[in-house]
Protein backbone atom coordinates (compact mmCIF):
# COMPACT_ATOMS: atom_id res chain seq x y z
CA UNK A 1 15.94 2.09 13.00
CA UNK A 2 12.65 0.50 13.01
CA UNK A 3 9.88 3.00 14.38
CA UNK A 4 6.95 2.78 17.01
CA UNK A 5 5.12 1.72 14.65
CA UNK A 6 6.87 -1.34 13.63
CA UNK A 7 7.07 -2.92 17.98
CA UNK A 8 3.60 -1.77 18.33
CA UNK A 9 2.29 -4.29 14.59
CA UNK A 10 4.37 -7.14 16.17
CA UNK A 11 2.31 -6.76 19.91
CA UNK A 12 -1.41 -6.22 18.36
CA UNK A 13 -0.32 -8.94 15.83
CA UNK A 14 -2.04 -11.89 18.15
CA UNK A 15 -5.28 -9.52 19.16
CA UNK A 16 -5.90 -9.28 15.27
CA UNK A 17 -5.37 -13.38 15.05
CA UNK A 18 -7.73 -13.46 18.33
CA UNK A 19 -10.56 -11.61 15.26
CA UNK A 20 -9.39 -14.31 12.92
CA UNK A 21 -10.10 -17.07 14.72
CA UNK A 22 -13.44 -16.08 16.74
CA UNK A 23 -14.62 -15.36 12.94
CA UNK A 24 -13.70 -17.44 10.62
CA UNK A 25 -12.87 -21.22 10.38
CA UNK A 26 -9.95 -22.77 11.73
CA UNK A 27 -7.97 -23.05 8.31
CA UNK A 28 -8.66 -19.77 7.15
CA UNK A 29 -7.83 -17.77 10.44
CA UNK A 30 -4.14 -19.95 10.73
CA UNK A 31 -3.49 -19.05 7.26
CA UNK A 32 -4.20 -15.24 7.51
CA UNK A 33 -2.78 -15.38 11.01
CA UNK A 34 0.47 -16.87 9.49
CA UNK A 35 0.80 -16.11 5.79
CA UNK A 36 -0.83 -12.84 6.53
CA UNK A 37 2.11 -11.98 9.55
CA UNK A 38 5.07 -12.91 7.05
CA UNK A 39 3.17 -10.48 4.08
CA UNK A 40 2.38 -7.00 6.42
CA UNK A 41 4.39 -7.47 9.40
CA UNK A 42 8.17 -5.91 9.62
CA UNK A 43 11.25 -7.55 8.86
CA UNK A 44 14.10 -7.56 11.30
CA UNK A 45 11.91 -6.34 14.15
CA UNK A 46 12.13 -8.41 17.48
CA UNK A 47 11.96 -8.48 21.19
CA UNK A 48 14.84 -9.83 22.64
CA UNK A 49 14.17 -11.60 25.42
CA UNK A 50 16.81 -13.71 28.19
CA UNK A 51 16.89 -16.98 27.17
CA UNK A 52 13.99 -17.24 24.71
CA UNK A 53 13.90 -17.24 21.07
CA UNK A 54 13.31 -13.46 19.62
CA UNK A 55 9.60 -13.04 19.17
CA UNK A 56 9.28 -11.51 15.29
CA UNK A 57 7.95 -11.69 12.04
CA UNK A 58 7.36 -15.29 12.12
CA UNK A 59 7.40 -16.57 16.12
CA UNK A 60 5.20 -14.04 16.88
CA UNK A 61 2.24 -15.51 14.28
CA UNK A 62 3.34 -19.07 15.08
CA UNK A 63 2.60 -19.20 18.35
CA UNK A 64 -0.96 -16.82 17.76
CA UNK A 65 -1.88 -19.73 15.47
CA UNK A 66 -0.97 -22.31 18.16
CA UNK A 67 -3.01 -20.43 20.90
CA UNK A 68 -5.93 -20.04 18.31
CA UNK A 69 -6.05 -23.42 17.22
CA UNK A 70 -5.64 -25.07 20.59
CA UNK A 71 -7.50 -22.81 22.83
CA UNK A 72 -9.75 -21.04 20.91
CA UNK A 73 -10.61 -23.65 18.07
CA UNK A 74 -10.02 -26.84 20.50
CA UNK A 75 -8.27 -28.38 17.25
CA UNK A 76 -6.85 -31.75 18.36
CA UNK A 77 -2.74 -30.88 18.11
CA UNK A 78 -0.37 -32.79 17.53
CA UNK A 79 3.41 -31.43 19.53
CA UNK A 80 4.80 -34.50 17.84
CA UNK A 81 3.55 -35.62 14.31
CA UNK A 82 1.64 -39.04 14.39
CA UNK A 83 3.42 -40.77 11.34
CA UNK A 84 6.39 -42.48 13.64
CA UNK A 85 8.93 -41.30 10.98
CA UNK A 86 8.04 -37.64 10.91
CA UNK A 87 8.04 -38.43 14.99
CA UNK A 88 11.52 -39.36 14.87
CA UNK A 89 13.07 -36.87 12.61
CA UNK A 90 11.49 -34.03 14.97
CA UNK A 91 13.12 -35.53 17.52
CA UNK A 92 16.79 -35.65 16.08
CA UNK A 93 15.99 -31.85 14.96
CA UNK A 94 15.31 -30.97 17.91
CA UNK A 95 18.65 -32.55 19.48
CA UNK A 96 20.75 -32.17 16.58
CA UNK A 97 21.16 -28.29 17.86
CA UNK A 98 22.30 -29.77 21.62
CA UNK A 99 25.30 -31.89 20.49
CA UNK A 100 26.38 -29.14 18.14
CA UNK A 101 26.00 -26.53 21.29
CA UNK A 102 28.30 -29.33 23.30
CA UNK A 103 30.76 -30.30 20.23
CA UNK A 104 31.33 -26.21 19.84
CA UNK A 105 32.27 -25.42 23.50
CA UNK A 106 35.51 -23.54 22.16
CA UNK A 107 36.50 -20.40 20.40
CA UNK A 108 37.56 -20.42 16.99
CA UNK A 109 40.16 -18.27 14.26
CA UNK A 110 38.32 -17.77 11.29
CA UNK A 111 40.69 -15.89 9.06
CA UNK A 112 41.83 -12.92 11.26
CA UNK A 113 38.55 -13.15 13.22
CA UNK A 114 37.89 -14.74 16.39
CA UNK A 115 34.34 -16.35 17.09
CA UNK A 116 33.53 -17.01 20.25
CA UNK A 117 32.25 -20.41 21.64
CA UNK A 118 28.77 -21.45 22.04
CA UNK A 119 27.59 -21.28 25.72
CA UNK A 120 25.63 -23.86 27.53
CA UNK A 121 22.42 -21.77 27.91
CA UNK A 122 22.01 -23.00 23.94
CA UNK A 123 21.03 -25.44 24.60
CA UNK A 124 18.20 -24.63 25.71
CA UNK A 125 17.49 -21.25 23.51
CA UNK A 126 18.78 -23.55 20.20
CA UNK A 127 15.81 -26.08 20.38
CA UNK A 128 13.20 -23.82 21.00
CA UNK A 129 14.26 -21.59 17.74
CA UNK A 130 13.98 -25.24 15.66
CA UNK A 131 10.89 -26.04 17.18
CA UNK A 132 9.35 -22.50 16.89
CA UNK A 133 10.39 -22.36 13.15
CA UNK A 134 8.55 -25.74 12.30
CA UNK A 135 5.69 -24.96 14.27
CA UNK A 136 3.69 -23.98 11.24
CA UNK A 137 5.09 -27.01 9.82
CA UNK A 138 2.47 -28.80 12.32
CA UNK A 139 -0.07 -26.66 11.97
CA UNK A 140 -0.62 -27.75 8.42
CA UNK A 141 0.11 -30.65 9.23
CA UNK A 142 -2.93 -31.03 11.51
CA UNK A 143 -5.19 -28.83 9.82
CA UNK A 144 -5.13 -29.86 5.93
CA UNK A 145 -6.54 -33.52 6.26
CA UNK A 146 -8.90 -33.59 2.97
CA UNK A 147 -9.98 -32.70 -0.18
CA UNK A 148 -11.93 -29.65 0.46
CA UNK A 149 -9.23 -28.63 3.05
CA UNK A 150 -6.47 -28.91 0.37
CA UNK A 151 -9.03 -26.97 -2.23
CA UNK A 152 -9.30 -24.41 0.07
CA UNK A 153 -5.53 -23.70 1.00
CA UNK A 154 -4.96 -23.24 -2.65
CA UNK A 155 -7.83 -20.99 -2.90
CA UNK A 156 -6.35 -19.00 -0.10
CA UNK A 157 -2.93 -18.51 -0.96
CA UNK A 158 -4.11 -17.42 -4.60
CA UNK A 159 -6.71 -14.50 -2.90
CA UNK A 160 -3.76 -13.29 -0.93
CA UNK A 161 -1.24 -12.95 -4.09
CA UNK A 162 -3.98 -11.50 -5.46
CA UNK A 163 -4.88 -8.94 -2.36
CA UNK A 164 -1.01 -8.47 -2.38
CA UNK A 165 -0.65 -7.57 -5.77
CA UNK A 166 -1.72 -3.82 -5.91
CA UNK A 167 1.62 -2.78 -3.48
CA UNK A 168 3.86 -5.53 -5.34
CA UNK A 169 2.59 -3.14 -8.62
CA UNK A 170 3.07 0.46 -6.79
CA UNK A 171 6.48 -0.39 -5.87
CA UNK A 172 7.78 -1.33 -9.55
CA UNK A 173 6.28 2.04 -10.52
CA UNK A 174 7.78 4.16 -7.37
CA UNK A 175 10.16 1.70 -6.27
CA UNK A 176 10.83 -0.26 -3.11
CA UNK A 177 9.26 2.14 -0.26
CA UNK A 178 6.60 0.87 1.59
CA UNK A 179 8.37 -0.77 4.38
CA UNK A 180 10.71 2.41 4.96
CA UNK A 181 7.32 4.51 4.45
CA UNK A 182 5.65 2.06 7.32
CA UNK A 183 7.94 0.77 9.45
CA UNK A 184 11.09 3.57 9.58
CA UNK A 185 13.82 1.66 7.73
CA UNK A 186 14.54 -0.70 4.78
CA UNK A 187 15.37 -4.12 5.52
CA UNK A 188 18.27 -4.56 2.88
CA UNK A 189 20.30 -3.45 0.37
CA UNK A 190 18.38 -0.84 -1.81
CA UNK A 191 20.97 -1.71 -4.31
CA UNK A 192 20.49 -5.24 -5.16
CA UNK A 193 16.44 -4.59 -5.85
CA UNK A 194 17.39 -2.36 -8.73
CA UNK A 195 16.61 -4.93 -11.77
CA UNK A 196 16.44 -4.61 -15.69
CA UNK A 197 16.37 -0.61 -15.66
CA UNK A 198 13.67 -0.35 -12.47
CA UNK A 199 12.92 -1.52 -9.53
CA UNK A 200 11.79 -5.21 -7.93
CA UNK A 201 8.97 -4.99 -5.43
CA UNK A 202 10.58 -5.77 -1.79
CA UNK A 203 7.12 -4.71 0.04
CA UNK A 204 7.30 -6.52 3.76
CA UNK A 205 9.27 -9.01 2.80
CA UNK A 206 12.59 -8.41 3.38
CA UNK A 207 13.74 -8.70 -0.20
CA UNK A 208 12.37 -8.70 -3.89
CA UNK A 209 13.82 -12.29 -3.87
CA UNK A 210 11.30 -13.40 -1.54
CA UNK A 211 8.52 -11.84 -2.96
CA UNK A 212 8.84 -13.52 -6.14
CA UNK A 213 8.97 -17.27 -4.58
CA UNK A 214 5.85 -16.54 -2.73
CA UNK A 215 4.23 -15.28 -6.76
CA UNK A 216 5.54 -18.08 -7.97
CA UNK A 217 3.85 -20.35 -5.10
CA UNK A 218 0.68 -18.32 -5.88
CA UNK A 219 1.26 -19.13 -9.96
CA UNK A 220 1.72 -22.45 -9.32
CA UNK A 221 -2.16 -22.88 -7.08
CA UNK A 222 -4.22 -20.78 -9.79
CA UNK A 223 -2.53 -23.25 -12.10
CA UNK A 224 -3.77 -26.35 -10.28
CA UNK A 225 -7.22 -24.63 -9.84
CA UNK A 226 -7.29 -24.42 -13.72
CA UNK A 227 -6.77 -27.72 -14.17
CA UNK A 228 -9.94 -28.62 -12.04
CA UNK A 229 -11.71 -25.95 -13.47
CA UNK A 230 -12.14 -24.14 -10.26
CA UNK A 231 -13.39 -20.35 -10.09
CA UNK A 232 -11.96 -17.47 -7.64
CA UNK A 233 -14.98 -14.94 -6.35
CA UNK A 234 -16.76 -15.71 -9.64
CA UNK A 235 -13.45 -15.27 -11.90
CA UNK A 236 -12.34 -18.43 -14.08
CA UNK A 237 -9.14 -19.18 -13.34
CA UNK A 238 -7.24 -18.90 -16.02
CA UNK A 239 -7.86 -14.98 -16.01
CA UNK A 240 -6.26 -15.06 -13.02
CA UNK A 241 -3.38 -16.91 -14.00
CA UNK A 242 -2.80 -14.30 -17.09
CA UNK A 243 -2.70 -11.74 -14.06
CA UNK A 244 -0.38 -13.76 -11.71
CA UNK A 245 1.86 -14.35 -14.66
CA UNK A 246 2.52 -10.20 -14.74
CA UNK A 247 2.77 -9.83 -11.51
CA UNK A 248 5.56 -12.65 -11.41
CA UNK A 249 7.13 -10.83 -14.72
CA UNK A 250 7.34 -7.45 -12.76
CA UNK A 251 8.83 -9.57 -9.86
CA UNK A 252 12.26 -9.13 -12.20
CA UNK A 253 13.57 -12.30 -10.90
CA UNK A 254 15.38 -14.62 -13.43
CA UNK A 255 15.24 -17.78 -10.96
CA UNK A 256 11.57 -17.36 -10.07
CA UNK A 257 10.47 -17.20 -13.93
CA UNK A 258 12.27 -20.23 -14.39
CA UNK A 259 10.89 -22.11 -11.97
CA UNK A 260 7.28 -21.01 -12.82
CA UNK A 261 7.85 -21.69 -16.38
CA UNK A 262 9.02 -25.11 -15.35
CA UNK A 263 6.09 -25.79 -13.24
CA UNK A 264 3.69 -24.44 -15.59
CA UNK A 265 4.15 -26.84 -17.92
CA UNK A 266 5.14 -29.97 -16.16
CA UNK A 267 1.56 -29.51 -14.33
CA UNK A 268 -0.20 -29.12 -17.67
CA UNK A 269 2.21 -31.79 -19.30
CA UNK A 270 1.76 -34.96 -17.17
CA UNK A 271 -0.76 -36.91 -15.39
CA UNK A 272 -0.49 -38.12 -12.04
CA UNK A 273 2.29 -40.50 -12.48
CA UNK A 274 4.18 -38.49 -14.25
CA UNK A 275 4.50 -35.48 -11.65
CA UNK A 276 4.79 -38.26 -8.95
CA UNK A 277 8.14 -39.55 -10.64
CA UNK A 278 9.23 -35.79 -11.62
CA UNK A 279 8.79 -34.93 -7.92
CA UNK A 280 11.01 -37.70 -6.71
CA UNK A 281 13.59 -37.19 -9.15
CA UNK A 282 13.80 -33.23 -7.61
CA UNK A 283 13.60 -34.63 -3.85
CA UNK A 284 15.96 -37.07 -4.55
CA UNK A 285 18.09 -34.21 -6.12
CA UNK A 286 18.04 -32.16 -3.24
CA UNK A 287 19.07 -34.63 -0.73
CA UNK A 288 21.70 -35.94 -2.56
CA UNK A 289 23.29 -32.86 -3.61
CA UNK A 290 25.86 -31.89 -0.43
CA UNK A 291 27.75 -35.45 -1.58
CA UNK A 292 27.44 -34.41 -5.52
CA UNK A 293 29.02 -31.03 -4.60
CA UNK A 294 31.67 -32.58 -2.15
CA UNK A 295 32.52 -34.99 -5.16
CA UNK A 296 32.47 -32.11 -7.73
CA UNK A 297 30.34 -34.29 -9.47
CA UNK A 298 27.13 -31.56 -9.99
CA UNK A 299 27.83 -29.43 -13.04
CA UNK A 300 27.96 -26.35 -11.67
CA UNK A 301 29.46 -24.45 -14.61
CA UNK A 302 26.96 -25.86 -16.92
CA UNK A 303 24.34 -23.99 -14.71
CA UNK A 304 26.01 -20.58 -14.60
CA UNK A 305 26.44 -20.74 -18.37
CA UNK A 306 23.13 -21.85 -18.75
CA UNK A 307 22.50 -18.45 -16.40
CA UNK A 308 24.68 -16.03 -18.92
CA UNK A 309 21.67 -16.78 -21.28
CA UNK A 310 19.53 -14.12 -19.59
CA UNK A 311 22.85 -11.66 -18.98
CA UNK A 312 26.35 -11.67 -17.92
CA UNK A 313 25.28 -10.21 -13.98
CA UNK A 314 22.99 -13.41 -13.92
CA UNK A 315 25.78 -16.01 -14.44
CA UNK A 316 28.19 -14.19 -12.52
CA UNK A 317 25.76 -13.76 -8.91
CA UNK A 318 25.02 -17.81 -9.55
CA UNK A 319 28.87 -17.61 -9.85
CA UNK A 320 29.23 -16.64 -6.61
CA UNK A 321 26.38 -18.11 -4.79
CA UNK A 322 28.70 -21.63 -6.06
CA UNK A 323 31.76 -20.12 -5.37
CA UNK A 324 30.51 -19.27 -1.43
CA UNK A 325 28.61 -22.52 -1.30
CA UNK A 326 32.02 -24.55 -1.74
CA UNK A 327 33.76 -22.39 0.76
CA UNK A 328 31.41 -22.92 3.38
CA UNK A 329 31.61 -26.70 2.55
CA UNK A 330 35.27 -26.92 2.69
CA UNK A 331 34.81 -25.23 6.09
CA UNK A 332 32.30 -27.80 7.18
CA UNK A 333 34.11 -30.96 6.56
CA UNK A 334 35.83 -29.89 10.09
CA UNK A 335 32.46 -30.48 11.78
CA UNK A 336 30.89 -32.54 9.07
CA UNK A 337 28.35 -34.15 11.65
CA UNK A 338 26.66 -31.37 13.85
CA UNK A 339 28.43 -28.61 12.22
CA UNK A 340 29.35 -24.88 13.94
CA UNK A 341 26.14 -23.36 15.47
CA UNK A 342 25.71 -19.76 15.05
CA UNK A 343 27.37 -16.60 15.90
CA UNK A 344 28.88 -16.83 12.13
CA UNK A 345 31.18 -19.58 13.53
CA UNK A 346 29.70 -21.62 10.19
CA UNK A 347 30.66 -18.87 7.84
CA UNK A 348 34.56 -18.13 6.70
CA UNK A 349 35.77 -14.87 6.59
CA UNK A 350 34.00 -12.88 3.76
CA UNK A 351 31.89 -15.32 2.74
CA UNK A 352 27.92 -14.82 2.05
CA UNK A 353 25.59 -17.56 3.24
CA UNK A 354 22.29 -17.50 0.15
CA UNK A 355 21.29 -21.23 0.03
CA UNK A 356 18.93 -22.50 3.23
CA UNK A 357 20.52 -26.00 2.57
CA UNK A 358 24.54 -24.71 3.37
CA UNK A 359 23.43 -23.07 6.09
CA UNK A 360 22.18 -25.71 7.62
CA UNK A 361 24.54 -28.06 6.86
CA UNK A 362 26.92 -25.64 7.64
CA UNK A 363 25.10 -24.68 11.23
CA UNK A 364 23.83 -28.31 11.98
CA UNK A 365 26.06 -30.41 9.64
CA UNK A 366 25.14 -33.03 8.01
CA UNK A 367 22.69 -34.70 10.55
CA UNK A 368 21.00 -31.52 10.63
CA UNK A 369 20.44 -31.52 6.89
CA UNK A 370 19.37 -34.63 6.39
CA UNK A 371 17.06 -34.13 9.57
CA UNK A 372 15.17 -30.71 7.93
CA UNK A 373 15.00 -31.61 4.86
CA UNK A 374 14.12 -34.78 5.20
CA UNK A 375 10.94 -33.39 7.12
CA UNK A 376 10.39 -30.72 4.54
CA UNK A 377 10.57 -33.62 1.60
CA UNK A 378 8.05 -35.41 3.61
CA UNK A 379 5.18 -35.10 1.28
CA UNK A 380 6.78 -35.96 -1.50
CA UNK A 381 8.23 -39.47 0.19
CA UNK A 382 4.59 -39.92 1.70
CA UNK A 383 2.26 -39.05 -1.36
CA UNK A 384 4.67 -41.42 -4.06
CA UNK A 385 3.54 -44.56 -1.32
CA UNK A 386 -0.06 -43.42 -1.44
CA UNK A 387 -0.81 -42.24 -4.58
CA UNK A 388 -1.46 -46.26 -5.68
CA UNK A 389 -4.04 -46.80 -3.04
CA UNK A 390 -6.19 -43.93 -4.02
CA UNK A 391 -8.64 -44.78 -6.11
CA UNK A 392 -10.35 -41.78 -7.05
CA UNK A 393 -8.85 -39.69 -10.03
CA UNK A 394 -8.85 -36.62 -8.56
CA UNK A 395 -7.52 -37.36 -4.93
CA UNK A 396 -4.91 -38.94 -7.20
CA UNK A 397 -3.93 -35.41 -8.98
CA UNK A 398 -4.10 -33.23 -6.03
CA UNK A 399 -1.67 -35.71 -4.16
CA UNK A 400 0.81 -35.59 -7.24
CA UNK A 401 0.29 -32.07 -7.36
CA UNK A 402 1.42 -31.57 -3.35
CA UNK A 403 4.42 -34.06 -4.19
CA UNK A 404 5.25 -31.97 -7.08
CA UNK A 405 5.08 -28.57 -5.10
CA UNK A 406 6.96 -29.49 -2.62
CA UNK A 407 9.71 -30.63 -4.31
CA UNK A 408 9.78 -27.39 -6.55
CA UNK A 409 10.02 -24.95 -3.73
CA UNK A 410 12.58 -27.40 -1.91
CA UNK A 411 15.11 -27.24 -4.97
CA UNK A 412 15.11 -23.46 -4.61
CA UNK A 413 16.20 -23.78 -1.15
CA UNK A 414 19.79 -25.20 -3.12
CA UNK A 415 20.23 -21.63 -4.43
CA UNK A 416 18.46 -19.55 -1.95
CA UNK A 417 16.88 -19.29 1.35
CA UNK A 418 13.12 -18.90 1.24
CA UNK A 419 11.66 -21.31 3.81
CA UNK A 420 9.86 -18.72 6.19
CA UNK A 421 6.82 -19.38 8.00
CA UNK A 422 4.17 -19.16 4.92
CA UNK A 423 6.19 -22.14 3.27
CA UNK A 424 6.60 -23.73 6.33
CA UNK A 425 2.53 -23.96 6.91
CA UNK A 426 2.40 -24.39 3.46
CA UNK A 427 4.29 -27.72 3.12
CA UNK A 428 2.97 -28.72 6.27
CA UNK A 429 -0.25 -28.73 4.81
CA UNK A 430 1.00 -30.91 1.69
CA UNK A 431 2.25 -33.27 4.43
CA UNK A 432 -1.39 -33.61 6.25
CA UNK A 433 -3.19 -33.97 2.89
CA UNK A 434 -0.37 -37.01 1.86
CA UNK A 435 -0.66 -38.83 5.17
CA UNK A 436 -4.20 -38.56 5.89
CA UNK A 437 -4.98 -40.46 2.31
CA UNK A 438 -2.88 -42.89 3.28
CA UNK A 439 -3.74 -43.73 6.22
CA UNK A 440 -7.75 -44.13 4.64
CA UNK A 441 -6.35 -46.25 1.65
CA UNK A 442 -4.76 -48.35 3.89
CA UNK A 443 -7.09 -48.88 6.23
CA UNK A 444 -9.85 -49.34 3.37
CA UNK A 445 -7.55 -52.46 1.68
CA UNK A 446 -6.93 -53.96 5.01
CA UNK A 447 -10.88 -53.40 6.20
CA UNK A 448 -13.17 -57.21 6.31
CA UNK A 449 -15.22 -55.81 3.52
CA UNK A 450 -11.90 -55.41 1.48
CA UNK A 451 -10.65 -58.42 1.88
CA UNK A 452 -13.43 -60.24 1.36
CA UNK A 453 -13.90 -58.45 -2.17
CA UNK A 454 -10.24 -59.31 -2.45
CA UNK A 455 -10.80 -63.08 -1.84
CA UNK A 456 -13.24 -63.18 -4.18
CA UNK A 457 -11.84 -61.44 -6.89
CA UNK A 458 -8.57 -64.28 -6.70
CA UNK A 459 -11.30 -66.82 -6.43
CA UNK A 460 -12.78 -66.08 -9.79
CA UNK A 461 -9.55 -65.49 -11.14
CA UNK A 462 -8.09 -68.64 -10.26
CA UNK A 463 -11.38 -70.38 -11.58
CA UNK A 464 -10.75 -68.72 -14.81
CA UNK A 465 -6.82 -69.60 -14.77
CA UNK A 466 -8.68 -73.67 -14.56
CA UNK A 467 -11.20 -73.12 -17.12
């Protein structure tokens, strides 16, 4: 049972944004006030109240950042992104939950077990949990709109791994016992952090799965620092990537070495173009994948060998992620559009729910899916159209680089479920960068002065073609 403690971190949580935002810049106060509420505050913690979404780890730093940026910052918010597209697929999130509330008006027999049928007050309560969970989603979205905004996001999110690190460390050495230690209980099973003959760090995050995503999202920014030769308080980066890179070893997490290996060296590997094209292969991947799996056309067997490389447990938990995956599937095709809502009525009888994209295809079907991650992809979609306008080099490589994170942290979302609020802000972020240099480029080529250049540049040419 969670103690004092643990209620009374989630109420001062928005006094201590209040101190973030009155000192420090706009950026840096959401990012601490967010990132900073999903890395100290307790997991599983809430207040429940009628009607309203539980206010926790994540809703409760949301809406801080909200009231900071809008009241306290008078930052120019969007409730609705601008681009007309993003617009729209908000929109069918938002009543994608609605018709699956009024589609699932019934009980249903799942095995032995009875679930009981969604009420009408959901649909009201169901919105405001999809709106409240992409709220940092807009945040970034509004707040990341340059260069020196993107530069300094990185900068941040590397600072905090690095802040973080010292407790990630202690609990490899005494194992996972800082949230029981702070908050009164542990958050999961103490079993499955037990990992190559010791312990993976779980600190506040719930699980030692998550906190190696968020190292290998803080890998992945020291590594694009490098590449622009970019310091951190006075240290050259790739110092710090030598550190980051044992920290994420310690992590003890197969799938997160993987995909930091892969990154690593498809961001020192290609140029612009090439982690554009990379990145849309991946998003294209990702939203394609419920139909591969339906069709058994994805070679899932291939993986989990691939898996037994690195030990026998490895290939036999990416076994069973599969084997769960096509259960929940199978139970989906019943509801194939909206899907079951919650209350478990999307998950068979003994079944485990680890990838974010079943459960929402199994929660919101496959309108829902498409909806989400079709928002989260957004970047990528966005930054391969503008990535041609841009003229200057290195615009052009921190645009590729967004495109290329995105799609990275989205094809772990297959596997596992690690969209939170951090990656939320995070990607929202990607998203502002992408539009915001599109929207110049395009407005610079359609400009008089443009066009006049333009004109005269096919004058000359066609003089020439004469000649």
């Amino acid at each position: 049972m969670p103690n004092t403690f643990a209620y009374l971190a989630l109420l001062l949580w928005p006094v201590l944004s209040v101190v973030f935002y009155l000192r420090t810049s706009a950026l840096a106060a959401t990012f601490w006030t967010v990132v900073g509420g999903y890395m100290f505050l307790p997991v599983k913690v809430s207040f429940d109240l009628p009607l309203l979404p539980e206010l926790n780890q994540e809703t409760i730093p949301a809406l801080s950042a909200l009231f900071g940026c809008v009241v306290i910052k008078k930052i120019p918010f969007n409730f609705l992104p601008e681009s007309n597209i993003e617009k729209f697929i908000v929109i069918i999130l938002l009543l994608t939950p609605i018709v699956t509330v009024l589609t699932n008006l019934d009980p249903v027999l799942v095995g032995s077990d009875l679930r009981p049928a969604l009420q009408y007050k959901q649909i009201i309560t169901m919105p405001l949990i999809v709106y409240l969970k992409i709220i940092p989603f807009l945040l970034g979205l509004s707040l990341i709109r340059s260069k020196i905004d993107l530069l300094k996001l990185l900068q941040l999110m590397v600072f905090a791994g690095i802040i973080y690190s010292p407790l990630v460390l202690l609990e490899v050495r005494l194992s996972p016992q800082l949230h029981t230690f702070v908050y009164g209980f542990f958050p999961h099973e103490f079993s499955q952090q037990i990992r190559l003959d010791g312990f993976r760090p779980v600190v506040f995050m719930g699980h030692g799965l998550l906190v190696s995503i968020f190292y290998v999202a803080v890998f992945l920014c020291a590594v694009e620092l490098s590449k622009h030769r970019r310091k951190l308080l006075g240290i050259p980066a790739w110092l710090i990537i030598i550190y980051l890179s044992l920290v994420l070893m310690f992590c003890k997490s197969v799938g997160a070495w993987g995909l930091s290996l892969f990154g690593f060296s498809i961001i020192n590997l290609f140029g612009y173009r090439g982690l554009s094209r990379i990145s849309l292969i991946l998003a294209l991947l990702v939203i394609f994948y419920p139909l591969l799996s339906m069709a058994n056309l994805f070679p899932h067997k291939e993986f989990v060998d691939l898996a037994g490389m690195f030990g026998g447990d490895r290939a036999q938990s990416l076994d069973f992620r599969f084997f769960n995956e096509n259960r929940l599937i199978e139970h989906t095709r019943d509801k194939l559009l909206f899907g079951w809502g919650g209350w478990d009525r999307n998950r068979p009888e003994g079944i485990v729910t680890d990838g974010f994209w079943v459960i929402q295809y199994s929660t919101f079907g496959i309108v829902g899916f498409v909806a989400i991650f079709g928002l989260i992809l957004s970047p990528v979609f966005k930054g391969r159209k503008s990535i041609q306008m841009i003229s200057e080099k290195e615009l052009r490589r921190y645009t590729a680089f967004a495109m290329f994170f995105t799609a990275l942290m989205t094809i772990n979302q297959i596997p596992n479920s690690s969209m939170y609020s951090w990656l939320w802000f995070f990607l929202g972020g990607m998203a502002g960068f992408s539009s915001k240099f599109k929207r110049t480029a395009c407005r610079r080529r359609h400009s008089p002065v443009a066009r006049n250049l333009q004109n005269k540049t096919a004058s000359l040419e066609e003089a020439k073609v004469q000649a």
